[in-house]
C-alpha atoms as a PDB file:
ATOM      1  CA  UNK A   1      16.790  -6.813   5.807  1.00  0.00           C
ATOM      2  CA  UNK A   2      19.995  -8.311   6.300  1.00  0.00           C
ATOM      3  CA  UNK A   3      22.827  -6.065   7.110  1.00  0.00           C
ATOM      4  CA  UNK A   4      20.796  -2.670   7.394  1.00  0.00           C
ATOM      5  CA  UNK A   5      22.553  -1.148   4.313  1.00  0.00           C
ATOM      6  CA  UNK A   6      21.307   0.683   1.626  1.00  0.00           C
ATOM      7  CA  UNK A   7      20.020  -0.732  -1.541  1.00  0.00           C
ATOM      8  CA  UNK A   8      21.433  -0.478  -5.377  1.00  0.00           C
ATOM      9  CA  UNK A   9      18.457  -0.491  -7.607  1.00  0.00           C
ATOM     10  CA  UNK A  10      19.849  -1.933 -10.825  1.00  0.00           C
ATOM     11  CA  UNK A  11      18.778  -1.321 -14.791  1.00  0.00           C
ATOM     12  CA  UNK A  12      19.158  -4.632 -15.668  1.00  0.00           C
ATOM     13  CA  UNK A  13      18.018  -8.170 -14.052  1.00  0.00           C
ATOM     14  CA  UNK A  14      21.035 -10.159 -12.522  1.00  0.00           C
ATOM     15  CA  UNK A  15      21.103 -13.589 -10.682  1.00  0.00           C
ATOM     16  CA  UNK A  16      21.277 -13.558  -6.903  1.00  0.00           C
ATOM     17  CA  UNK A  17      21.587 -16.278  -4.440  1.00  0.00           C
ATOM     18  CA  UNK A  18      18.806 -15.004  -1.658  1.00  0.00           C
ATOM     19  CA  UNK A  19      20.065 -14.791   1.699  1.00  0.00           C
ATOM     20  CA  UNK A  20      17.198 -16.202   3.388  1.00  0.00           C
ATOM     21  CA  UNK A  21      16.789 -19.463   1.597  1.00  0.00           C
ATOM     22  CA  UNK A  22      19.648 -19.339  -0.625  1.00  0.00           C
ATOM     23  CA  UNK A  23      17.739 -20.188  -4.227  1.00  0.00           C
ATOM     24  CA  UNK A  24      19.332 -17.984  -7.344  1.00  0.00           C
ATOM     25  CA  UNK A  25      16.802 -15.699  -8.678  1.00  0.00           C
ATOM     26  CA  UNK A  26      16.664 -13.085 -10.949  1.00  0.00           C
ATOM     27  CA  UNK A  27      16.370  -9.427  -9.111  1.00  0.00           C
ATOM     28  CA  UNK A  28      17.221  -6.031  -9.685  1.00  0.00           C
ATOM     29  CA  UNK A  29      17.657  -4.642  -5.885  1.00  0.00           C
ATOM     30  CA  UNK A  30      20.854  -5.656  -3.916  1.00  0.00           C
ATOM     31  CA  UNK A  31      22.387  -4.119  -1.035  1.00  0.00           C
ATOM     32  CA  UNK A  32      25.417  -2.257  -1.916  1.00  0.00           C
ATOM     33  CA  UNK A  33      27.346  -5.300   0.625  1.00  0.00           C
ATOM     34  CA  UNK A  34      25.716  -7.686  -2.274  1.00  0.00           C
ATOM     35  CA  UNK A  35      22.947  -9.211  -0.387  1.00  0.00           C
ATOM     36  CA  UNK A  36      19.681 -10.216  -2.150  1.00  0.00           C
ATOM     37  CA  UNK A  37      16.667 -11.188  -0.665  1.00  0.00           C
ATOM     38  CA  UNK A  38      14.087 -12.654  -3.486  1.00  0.00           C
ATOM     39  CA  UNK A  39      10.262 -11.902  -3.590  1.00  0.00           C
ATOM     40  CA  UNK A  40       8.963 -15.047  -1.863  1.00  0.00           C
ATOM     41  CA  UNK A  41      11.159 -14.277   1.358  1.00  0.00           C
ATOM     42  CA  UNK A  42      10.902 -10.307   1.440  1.00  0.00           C
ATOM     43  CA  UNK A  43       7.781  -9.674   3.753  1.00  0.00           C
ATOM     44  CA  UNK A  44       6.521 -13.161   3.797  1.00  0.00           C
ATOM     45  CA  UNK A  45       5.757 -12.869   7.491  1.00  0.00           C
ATOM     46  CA  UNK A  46       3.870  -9.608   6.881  1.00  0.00           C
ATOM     47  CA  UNK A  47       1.817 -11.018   4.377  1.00  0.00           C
ATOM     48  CA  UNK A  48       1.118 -13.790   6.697  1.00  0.00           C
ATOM     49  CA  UNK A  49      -0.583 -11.405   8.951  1.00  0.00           C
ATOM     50  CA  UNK A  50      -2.100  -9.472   6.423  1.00  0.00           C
ATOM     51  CA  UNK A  51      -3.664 -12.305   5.193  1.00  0.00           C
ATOM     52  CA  UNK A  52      -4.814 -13.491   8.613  1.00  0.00           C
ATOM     53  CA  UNK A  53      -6.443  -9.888   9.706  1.00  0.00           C
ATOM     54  CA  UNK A  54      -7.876  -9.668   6.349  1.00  0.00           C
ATOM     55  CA  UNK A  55      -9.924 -13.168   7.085  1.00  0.00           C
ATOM     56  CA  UNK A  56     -10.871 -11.666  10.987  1.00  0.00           C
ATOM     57  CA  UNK A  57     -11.765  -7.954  10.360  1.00  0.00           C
ATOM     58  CA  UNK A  58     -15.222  -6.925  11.263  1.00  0.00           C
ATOM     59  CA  UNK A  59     -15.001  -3.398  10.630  1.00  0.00           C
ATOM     60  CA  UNK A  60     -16.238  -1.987   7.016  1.00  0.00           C
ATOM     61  CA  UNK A  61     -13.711   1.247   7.192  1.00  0.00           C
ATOM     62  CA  UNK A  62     -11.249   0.014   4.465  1.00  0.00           C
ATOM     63  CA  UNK A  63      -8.599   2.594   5.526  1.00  0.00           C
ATOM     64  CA  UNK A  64      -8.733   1.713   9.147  1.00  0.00           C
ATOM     65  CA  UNK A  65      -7.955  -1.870   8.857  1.00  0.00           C
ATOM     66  CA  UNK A  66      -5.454  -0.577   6.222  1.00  0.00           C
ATOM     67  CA  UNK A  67      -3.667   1.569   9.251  1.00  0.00           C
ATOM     68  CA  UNK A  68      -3.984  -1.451  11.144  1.00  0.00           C
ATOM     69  CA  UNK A  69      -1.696  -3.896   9.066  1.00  0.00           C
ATOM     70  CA  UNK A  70       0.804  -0.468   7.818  1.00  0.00           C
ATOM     71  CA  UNK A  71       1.704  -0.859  11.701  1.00  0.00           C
ATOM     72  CA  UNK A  72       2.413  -4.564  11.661  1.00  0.00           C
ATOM     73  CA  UNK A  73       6.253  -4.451  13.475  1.00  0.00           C
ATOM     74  CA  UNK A  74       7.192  -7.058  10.386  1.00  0.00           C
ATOM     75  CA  UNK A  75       6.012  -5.107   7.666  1.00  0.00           C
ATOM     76  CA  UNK A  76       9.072  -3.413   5.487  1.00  0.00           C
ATOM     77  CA  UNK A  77       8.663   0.054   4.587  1.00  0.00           C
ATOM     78  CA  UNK A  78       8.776  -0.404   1.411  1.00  0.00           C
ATOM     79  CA  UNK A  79       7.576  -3.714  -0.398  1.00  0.00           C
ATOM     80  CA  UNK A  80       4.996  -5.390  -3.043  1.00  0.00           C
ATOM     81  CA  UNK A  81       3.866  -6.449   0.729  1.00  0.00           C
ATOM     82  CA  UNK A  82       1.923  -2.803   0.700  1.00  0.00           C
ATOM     83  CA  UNK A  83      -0.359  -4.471  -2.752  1.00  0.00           C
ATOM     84  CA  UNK A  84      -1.736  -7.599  -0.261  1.00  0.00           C
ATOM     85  CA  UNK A  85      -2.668  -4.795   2.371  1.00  0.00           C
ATOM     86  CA  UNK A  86      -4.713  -2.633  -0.349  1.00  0.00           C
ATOM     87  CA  UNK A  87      -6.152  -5.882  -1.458  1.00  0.00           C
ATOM     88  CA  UNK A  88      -6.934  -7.073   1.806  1.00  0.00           C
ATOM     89  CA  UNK A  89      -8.501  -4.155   3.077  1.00  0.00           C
ATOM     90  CA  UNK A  90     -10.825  -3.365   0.228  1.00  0.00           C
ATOM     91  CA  UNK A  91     -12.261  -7.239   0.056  1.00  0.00           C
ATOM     92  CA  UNK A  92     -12.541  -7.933   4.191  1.00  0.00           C
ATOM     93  CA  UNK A  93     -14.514  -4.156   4.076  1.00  0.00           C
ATOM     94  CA  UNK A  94     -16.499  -5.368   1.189  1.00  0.00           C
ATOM     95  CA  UNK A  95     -17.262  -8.712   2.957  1.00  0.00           C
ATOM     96  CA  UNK A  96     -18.269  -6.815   6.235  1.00  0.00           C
ATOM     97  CA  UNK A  97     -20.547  -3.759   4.280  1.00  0.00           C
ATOM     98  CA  UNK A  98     -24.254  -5.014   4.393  1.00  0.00           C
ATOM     99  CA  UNK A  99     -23.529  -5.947   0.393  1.00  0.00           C
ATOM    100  CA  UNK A 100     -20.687  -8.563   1.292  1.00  0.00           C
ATOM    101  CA  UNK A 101     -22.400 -11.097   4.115  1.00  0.00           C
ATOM    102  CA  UNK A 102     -22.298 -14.388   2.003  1.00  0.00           C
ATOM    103  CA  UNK A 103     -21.153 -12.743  -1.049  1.00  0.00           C
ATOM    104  CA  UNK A 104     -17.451 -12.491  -0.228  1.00  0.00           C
ATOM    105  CA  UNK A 105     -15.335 -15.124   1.138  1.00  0.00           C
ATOM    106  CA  UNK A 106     -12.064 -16.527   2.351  1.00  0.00           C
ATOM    107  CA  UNK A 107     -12.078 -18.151  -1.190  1.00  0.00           C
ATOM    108  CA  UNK A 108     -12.394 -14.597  -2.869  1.00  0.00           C
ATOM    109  CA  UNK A 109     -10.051 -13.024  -0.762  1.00  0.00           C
ATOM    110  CA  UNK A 110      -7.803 -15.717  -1.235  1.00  0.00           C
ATOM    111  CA  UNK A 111      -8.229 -15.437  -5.020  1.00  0.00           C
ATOM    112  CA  UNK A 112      -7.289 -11.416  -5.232  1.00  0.00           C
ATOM    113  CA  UNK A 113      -4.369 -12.606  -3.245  1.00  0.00           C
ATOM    114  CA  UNK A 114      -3.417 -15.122  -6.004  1.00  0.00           C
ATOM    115  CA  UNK A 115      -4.178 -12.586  -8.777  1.00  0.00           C
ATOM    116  CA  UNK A 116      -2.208  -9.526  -6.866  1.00  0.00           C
ATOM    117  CA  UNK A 117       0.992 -11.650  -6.562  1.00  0.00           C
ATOM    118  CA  UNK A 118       1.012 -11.797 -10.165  1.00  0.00           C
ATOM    119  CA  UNK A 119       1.562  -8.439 -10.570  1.00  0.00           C
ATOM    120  CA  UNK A 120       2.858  -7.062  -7.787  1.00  0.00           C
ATOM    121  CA  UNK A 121       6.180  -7.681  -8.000  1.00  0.00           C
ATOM    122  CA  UNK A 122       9.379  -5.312  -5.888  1.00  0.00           C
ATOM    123  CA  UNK A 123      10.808  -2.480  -7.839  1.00  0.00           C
ATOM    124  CA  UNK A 124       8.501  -2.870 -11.451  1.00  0.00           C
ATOM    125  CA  UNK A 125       6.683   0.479  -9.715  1.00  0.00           C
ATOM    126  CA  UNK A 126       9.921   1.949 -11.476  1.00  0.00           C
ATOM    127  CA  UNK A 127      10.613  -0.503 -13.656  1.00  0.00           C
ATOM    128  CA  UNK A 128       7.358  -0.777 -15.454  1.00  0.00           C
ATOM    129  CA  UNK A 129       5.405   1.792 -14.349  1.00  0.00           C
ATOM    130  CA  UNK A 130       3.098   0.139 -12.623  1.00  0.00           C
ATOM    131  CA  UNK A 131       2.541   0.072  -9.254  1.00  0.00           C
ATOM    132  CA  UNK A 132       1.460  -3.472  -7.439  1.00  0.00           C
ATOM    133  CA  UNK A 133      -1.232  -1.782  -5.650  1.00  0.00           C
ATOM    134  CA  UNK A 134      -2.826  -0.646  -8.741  1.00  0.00           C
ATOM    135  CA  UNK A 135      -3.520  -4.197 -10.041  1.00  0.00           C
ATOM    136  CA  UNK A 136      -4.432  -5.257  -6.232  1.00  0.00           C
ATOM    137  CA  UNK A 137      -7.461  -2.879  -6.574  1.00  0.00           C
ATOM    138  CA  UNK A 138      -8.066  -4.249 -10.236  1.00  0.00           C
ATOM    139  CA  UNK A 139      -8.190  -7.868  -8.475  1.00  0.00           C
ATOM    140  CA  UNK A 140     -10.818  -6.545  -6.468  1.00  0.00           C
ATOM    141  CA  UNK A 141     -13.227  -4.580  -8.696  1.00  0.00           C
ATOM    142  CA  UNK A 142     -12.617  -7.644 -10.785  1.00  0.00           C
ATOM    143  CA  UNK A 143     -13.997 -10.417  -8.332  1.00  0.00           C
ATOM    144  CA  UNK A 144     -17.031  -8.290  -7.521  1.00  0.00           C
ATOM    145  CA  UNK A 145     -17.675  -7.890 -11.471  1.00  0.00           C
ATOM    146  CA  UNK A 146     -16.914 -11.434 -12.144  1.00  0.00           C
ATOM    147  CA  UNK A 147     -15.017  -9.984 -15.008  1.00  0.00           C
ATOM    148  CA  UNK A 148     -12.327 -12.194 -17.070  1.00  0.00           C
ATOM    149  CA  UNK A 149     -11.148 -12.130 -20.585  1.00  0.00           C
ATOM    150  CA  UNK A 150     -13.554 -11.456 -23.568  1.00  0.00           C
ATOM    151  CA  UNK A 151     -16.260  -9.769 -20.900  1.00  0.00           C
ATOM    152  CA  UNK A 152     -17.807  -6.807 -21.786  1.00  0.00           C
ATOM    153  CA  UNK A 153     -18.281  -3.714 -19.471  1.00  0.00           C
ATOM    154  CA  UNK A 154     -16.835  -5.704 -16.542  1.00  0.00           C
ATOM    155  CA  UNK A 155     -13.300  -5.607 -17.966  1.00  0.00           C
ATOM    156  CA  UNK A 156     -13.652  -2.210 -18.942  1.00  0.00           C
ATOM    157  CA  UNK A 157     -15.027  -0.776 -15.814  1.00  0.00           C
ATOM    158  CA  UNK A 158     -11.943  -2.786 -14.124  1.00  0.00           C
ATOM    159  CA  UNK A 159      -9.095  -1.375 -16.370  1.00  0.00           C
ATOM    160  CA  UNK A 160     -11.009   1.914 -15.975  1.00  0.00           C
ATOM    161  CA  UNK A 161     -10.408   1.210 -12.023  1.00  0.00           C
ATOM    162  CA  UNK A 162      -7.136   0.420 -12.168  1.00  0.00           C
ATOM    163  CA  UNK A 163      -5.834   3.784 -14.413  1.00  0.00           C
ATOM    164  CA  UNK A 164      -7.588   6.017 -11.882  1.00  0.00           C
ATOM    165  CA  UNK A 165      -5.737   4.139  -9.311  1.00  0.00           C
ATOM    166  CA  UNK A 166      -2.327   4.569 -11.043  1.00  0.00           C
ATOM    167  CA  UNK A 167      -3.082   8.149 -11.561  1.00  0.00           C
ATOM    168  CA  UNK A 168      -3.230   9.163  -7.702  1.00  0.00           C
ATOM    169  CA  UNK A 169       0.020   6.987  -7.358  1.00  0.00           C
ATOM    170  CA  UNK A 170       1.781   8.496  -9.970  1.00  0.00           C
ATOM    171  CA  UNK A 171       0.619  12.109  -8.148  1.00  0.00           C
ATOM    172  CA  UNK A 172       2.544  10.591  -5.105  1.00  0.00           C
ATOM    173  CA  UNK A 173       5.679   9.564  -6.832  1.00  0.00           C
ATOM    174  CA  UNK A 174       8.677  11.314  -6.404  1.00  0.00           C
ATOM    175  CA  UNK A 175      10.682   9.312  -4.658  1.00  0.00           C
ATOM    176  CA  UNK A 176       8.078   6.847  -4.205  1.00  0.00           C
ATOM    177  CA  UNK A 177       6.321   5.276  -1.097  1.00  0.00           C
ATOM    178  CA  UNK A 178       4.205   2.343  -0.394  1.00  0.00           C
ATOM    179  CA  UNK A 179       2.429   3.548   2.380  1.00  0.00           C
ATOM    180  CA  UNK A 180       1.331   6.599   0.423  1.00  0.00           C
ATOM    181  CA  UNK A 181       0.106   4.524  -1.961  1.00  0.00           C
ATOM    182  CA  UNK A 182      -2.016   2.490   0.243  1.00  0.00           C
ATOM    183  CA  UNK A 183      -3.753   4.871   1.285  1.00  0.00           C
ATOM    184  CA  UNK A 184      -4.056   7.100  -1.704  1.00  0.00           C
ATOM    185  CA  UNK A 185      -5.502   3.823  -3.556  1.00  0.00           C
ATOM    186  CA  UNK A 186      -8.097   2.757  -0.644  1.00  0.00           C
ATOM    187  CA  UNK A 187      -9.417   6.225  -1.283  1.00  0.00           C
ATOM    188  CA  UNK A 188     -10.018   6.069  -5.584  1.00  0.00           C
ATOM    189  CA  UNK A 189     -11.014   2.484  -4.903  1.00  0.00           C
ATOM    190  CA  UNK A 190     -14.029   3.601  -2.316  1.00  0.00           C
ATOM    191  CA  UNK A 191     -15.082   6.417  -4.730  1.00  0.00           C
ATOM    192  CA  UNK A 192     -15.430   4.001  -7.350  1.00  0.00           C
ATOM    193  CA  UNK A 193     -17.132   1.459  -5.585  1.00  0.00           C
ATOM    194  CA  UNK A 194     -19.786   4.693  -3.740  1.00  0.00           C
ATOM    195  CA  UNK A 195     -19.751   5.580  -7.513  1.00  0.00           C
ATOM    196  CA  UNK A 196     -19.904   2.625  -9.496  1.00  0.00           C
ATOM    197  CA  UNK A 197     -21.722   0.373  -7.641  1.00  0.00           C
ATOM    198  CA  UNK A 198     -23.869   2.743  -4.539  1.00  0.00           C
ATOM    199  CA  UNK A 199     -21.841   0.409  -2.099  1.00  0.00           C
ATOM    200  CA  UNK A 200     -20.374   3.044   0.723  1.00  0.00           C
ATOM    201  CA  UNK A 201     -17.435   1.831   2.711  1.00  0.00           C
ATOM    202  CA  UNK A 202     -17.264   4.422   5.639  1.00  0.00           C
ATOM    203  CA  UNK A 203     -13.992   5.578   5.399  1.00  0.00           C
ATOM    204  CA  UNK A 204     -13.795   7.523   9.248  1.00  0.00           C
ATOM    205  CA  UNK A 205     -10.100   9.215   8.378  1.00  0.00           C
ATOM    206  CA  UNK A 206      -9.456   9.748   5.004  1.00  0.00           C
ATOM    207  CA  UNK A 207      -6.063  11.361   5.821  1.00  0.00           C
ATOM    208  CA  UNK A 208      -4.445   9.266   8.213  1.00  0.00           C
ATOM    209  CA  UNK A 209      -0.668  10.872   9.550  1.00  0.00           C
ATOM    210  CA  UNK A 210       1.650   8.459   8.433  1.00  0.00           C
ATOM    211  CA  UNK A 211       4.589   7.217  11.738  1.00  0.00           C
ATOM    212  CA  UNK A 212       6.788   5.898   9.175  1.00  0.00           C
ATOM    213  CA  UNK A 213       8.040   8.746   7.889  1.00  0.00           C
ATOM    214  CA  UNK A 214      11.722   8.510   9.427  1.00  0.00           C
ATOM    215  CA  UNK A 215      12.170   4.870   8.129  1.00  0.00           C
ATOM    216  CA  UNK A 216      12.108   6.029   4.465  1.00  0.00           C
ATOM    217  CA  UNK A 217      15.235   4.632   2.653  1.00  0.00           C
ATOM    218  CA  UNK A 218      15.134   7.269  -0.333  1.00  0.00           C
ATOM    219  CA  UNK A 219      14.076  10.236   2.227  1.00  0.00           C
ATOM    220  CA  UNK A 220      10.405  11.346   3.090  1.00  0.00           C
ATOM    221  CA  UNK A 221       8.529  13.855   1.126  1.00  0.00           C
ATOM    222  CA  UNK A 222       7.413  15.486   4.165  1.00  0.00           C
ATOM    223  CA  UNK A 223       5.193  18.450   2.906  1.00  0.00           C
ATOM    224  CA  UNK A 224       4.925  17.011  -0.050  1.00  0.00           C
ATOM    225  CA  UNK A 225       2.436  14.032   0.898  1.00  0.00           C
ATOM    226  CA  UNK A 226      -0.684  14.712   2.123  1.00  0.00           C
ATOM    227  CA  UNK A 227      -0.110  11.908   5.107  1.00  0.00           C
ATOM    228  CA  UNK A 228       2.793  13.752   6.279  1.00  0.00           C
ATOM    229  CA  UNK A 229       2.556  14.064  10.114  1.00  0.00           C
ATOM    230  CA  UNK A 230       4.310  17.662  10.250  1.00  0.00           C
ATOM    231  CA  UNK A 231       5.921  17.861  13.576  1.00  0.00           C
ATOM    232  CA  UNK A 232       4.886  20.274  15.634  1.00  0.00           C
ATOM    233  CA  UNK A 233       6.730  24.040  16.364  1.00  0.00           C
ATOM    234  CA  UNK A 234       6.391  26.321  18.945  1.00  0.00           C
ATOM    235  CA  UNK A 235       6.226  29.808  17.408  1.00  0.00           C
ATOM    236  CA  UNK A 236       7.241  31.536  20.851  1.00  0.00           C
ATOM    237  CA  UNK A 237      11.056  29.504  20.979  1.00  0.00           C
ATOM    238  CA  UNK A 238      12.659  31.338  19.249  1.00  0.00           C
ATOM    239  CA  UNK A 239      10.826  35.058  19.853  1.00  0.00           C
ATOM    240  CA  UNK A 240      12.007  37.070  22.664  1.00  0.00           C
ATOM    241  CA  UNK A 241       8.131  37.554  24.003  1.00  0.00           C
ATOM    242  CA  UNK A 242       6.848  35.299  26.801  1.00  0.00           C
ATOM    243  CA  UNK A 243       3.459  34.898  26.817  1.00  0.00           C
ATOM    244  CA  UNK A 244       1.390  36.305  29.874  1.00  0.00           C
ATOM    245  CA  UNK A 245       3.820  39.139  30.186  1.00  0.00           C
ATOM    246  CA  UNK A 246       2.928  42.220  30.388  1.00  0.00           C
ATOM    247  CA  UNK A 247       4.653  45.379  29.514  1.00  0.00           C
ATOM    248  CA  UNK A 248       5.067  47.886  32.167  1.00  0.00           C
ATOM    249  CA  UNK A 249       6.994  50.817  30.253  1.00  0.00           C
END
């Protein structure tokens, strides 16, 4: 984000000095020039707009909207930015499927915001484990249960949530990617609300062809992921054969 070079993904913590607004944090990605930008800085534009489309959307397709704000021009490829999306997109969905009208608000979205911040925090996919977007779906299933400490099934069902969540991630993994997530998590978390709850989020395109492939940092997984957009080959380039010819021996 600042000088275009690649990043060193360290073991252990270390104090930076940010290079957007210059406060000493404690991080564990610099650029291998030394530059470190901290958490509230990295994609704080992005989640602007995220936030913003999240309060407009009409739509109820989850994914789409998801698609939507993957394609903002100030979104980072990879970034606890991708959490906020997943979050975003399952609530403003929610609010606009014939359950939601007056039962979801800006207050609720807000809220899963709040909570998914907590947790969704750059690098701890690899660090901890646990991927940002997992607990971002967690906020979610957790605001429509009103669950909370020393509930009953509402906590459970929610923890239950978020390990099937973690699960498709962790299918995805290897090296990792946001985007991939996103969308792999949009699809447990409609299941389980079609499942759970009867609630059925029309989900149009449930494999949308990812465009970002080429901006990966650690390299695509092409075939690998299920969103791959495979480029296309033409099996005649490199035959001898024309098509429409006709042999006259």
């Amino acid at each position: 984000m600042v000088c275009g070079s690649m990043l060193d993904y360290q073991e252990r913590a270390g104090t930076h000095a940010c290079s957007f607004c210059g406060a000493s944090k404690q991080g564990h990605a610099v650029c291998i020039q030394g530059h470190f930008v901290c958490d509230a800085c990295h994609g704080r534009d992005a989640r602007q707009h995220i936030e913003e489309m999240a309060f407009t959307a009409t739509d109820s397709d989850p994914m789409a909207l998801a698609e939507r704000m993957l394609n903002l021009p100030n979104l980072p490829m990879l970034g606890c930015e991708h959490a906020f999306i997943a979050c975003g997109a399952i609530l403003a969905a929610l609010r606009n499927s014939p359950y939601g009208k007056d039962k979801i608000t800006d207050a609720e979205i807000r809220e899963a915001f709040e909570r998914t911040s907590a947790q969704g925090k750059g690098g701890f996919c690899a660090l901890t484990g646990v991927c940002g977007v997992a607990p971002a779906v967690g906020a979610c299933v957790s605001l429509f249960l009103g669950s909370r400490c020393g509930s009953d099934s509402e906590q459970r069902i929610t923890m239950e949530s978020v390990i099937r969540v973690q699960q498709a991630i962790a299918a995805l993994t290897g090296p990792s990617c946001c985007k991939a997530y996103v969308r792999a998590a949009l699809t447990e978390a409609s299941a389980i609300f079609s499942e759970r709850f009867g609630i059925v989020l029309p989900v149009q395109n449930p494999v949308p062809q990812c465009r970002h492939s080429a901006l990966h940092p650690h390299g695509c997984r092409e075939e690998k992921c299920p969103y791959y957009d495979k480029p296309q080959q033409d099996i005649f380039a490199s035959a001898q054969f024309v098509p429409g010819t006709v042999c006259s021996t």
